[in-house]
Structures are given as structure tokens and as C-alpha cells.
Protein backbone atom coordinates (compact mmCIF):
# COMPACT_ATOMS: atom_id res chain seq x y z
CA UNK A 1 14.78 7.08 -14.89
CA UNK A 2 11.98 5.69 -16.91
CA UNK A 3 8.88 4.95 -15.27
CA UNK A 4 7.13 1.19 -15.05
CA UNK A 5 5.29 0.01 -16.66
CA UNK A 6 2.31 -1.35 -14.26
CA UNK A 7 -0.62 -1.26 -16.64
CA UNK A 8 -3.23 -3.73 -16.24
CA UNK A 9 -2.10 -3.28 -12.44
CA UNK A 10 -4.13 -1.93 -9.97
CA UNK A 11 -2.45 -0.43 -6.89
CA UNK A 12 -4.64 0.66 -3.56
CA UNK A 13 -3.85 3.63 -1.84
CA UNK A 14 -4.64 3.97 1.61
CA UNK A 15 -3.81 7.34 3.80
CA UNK A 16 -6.35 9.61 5.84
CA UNK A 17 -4.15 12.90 4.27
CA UNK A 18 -5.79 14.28 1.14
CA UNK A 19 -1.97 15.73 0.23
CA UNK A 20 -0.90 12.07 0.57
CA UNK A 21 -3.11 10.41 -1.30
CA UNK A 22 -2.70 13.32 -4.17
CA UNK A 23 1.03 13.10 -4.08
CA UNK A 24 1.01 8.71 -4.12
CA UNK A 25 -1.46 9.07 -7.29
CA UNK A 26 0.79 11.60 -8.88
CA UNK A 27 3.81 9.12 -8.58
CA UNK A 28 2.03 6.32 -9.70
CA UNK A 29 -0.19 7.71 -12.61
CA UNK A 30 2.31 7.37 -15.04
CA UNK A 31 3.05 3.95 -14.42
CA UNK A 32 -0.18 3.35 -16.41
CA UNK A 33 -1.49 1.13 -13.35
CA UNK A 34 -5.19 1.69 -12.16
CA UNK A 35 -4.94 3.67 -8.52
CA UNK A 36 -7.97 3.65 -6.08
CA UNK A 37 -7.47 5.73 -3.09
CA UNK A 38 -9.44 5.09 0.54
CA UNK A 39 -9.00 7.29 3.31
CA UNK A 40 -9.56 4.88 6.54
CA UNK A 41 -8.08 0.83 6.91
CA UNK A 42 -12.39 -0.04 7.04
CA UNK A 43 -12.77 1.40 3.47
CA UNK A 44 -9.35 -0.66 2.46
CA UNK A 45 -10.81 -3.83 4.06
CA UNK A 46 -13.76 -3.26 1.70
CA UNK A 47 -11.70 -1.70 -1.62
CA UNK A 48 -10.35 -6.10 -1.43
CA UNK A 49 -13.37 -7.50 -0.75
CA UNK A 50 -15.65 -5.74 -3.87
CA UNK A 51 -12.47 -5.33 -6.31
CA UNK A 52 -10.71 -8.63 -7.13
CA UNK A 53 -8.22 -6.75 -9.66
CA UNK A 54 -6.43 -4.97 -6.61
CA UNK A 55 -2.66 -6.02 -6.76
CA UNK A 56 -0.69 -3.95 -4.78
CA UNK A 57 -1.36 -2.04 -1.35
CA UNK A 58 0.35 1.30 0.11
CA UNK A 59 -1.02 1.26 3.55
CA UNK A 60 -0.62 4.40 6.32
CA UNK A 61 -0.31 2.79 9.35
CA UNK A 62 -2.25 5.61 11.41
CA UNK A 63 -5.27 6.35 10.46
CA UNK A 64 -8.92 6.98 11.76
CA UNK A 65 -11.62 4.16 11.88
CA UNK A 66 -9.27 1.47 11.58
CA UNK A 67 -5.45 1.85 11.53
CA UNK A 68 -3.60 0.30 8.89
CA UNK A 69 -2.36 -2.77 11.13
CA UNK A 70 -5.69 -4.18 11.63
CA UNK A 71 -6.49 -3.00 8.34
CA UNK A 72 -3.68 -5.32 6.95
CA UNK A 73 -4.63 -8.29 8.65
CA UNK A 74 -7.87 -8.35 7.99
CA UNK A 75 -6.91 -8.00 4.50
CA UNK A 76 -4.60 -10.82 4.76
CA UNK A 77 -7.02 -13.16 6.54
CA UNK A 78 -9.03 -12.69 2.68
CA UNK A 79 -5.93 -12.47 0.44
CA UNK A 80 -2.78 -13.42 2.46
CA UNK A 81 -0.92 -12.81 -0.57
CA UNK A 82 -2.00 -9.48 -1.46
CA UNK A 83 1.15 -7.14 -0.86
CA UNK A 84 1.17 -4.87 1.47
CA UNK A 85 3.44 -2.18 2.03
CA UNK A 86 3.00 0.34 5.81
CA UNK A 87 4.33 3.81 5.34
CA UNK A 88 4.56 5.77 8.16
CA UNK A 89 5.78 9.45 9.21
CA UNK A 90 7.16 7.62 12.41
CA UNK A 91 9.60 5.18 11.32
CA UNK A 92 11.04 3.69 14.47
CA UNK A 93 11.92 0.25 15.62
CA UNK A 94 8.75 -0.85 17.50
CA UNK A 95 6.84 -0.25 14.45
CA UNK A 96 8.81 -2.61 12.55
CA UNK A 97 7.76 -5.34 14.88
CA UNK A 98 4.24 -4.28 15.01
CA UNK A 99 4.40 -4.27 10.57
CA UNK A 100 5.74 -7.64 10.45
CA UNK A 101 3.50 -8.78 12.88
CA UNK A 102 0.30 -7.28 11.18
CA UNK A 103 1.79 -8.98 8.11
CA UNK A 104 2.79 -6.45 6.10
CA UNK A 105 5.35 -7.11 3.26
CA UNK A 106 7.76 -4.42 3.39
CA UNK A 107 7.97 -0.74 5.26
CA UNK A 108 8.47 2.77 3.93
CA UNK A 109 8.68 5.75 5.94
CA UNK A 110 7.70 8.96 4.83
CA UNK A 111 8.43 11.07 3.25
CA UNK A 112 8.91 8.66 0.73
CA UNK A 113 11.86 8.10 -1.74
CA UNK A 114 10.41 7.52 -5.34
CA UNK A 115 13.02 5.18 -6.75
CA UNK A 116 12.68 2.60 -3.37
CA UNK A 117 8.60 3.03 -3.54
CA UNK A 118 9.14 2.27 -6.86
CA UNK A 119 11.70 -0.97 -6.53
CA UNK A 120 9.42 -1.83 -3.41
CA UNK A 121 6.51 -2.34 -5.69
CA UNK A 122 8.00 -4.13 -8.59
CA UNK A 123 10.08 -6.86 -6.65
CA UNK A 124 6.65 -7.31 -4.61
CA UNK A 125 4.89 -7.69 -7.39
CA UNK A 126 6.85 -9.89 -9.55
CA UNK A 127 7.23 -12.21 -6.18
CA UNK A 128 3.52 -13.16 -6.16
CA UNK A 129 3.95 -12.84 -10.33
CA UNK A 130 -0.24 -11.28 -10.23
């Protein structure tokens, strides 16, 4: 399947695994869309407050420094509606209540399917139509 076109995008990638963040950029470089990749929720926070471009967030949810819960609300208090997207290795049902309460926008665990990271971002991003 043909990839998106995303260019003039630019998606934030946030995951403490150097194999993570290399895979997510792999995936998403030939959508044409600008990628930035952090490795802690404190450098995330920061990414959205110095870039106002960023459109789209992929957000581990366990991480060093600041996980990517507190990361995400602290990123909504700023832009609540920046989408966010958790992925986690640990899909289960207590952290779906602890996404949606952080105020993230969808879930994904890991590893992750290409075509729903894929359909994730584009109906996200057409809803706040950035």
C-alpha cells in the first residue's frame, strides 16, 4: 500500500529505545513528514514548547525522567489539541484508563502494526485538520 503523504507535517517521536526510535523514523520517513525524535517525556515537554510546527505525537508511555503520562499532560495543558498517541510493550487494561486519563488520543501497543500506526495518524490528524 502506498505510503502518505504527510509532508509539511511534523510528527514527534518519543521512546527511551534507540531501536525504537530508529524503527518509528524508518516507517515514517517516507511519508515525507519532518520526524524529531526525544528520548525522555521532559525533552517531549520541551520538543512543543520551542517547535510550534509539531503536529503529531508517538509517545512511550515508560520512560526515564518523565514517563509519557505526565509527559502528555503537560503537553496538553500547552496544546490540548496536539495528538497524542501512547504505545506501550504492555498493553493491558489498566493502562487504557491511565492513557485516557493522561489525555492521550488513541493507544498502540507494541510491537506496532504499520497499516493501524498509519490509519491512527491520518484520522488524528485530519480531526484537528493542522
Amino acid at each position: 500500500r502506498p505510503h502518505p503523504d504527510w509532508s509539511g507535517k511534523t510528527i514527534l517521536i518519543v521512546d527511551d529505545v534507540e531501536s525504537n526510535l530508529f524503527l518509528l523514523e524508518g516507517f515514517l520517513v517516507p511519508t515525507q513528514a519532518r520526524v524529531i525524535s526525544v528520548n525522555n517525556g521532559l525533552k517531549a515537554v520541551n520538543a512543543v514548547k520551542k517547535d510550534k510546527d509539531i503536529d503529531f505525537i508517538l509517545m512511550d508511555v515508560r520512560m526515564p525522567v518523565l514517563d509519557g503520562y505526565e509527559a502528555t499532560r503537560r503537553i496538553k495543558r500547552i496544546k490540548p489539541w496536539l495528538p497524542v498517541v501512547a504505545v506501550s510493550a504492555y498493553p493491558s487494561s489498566a493502562e487504557s484508563e491511565k492513557w485516557k486519563d493522561a489525555g492521550c488520543d488513541a493507544f498502540l501497543g507494541k510491537p506496532l502494526n504499520i497499516s493501524v500506526l498509519f490509519d491512527t495518524i491520518s484520522s488524528l490528524l485530519k480531526a484537528v485538520h493542522v
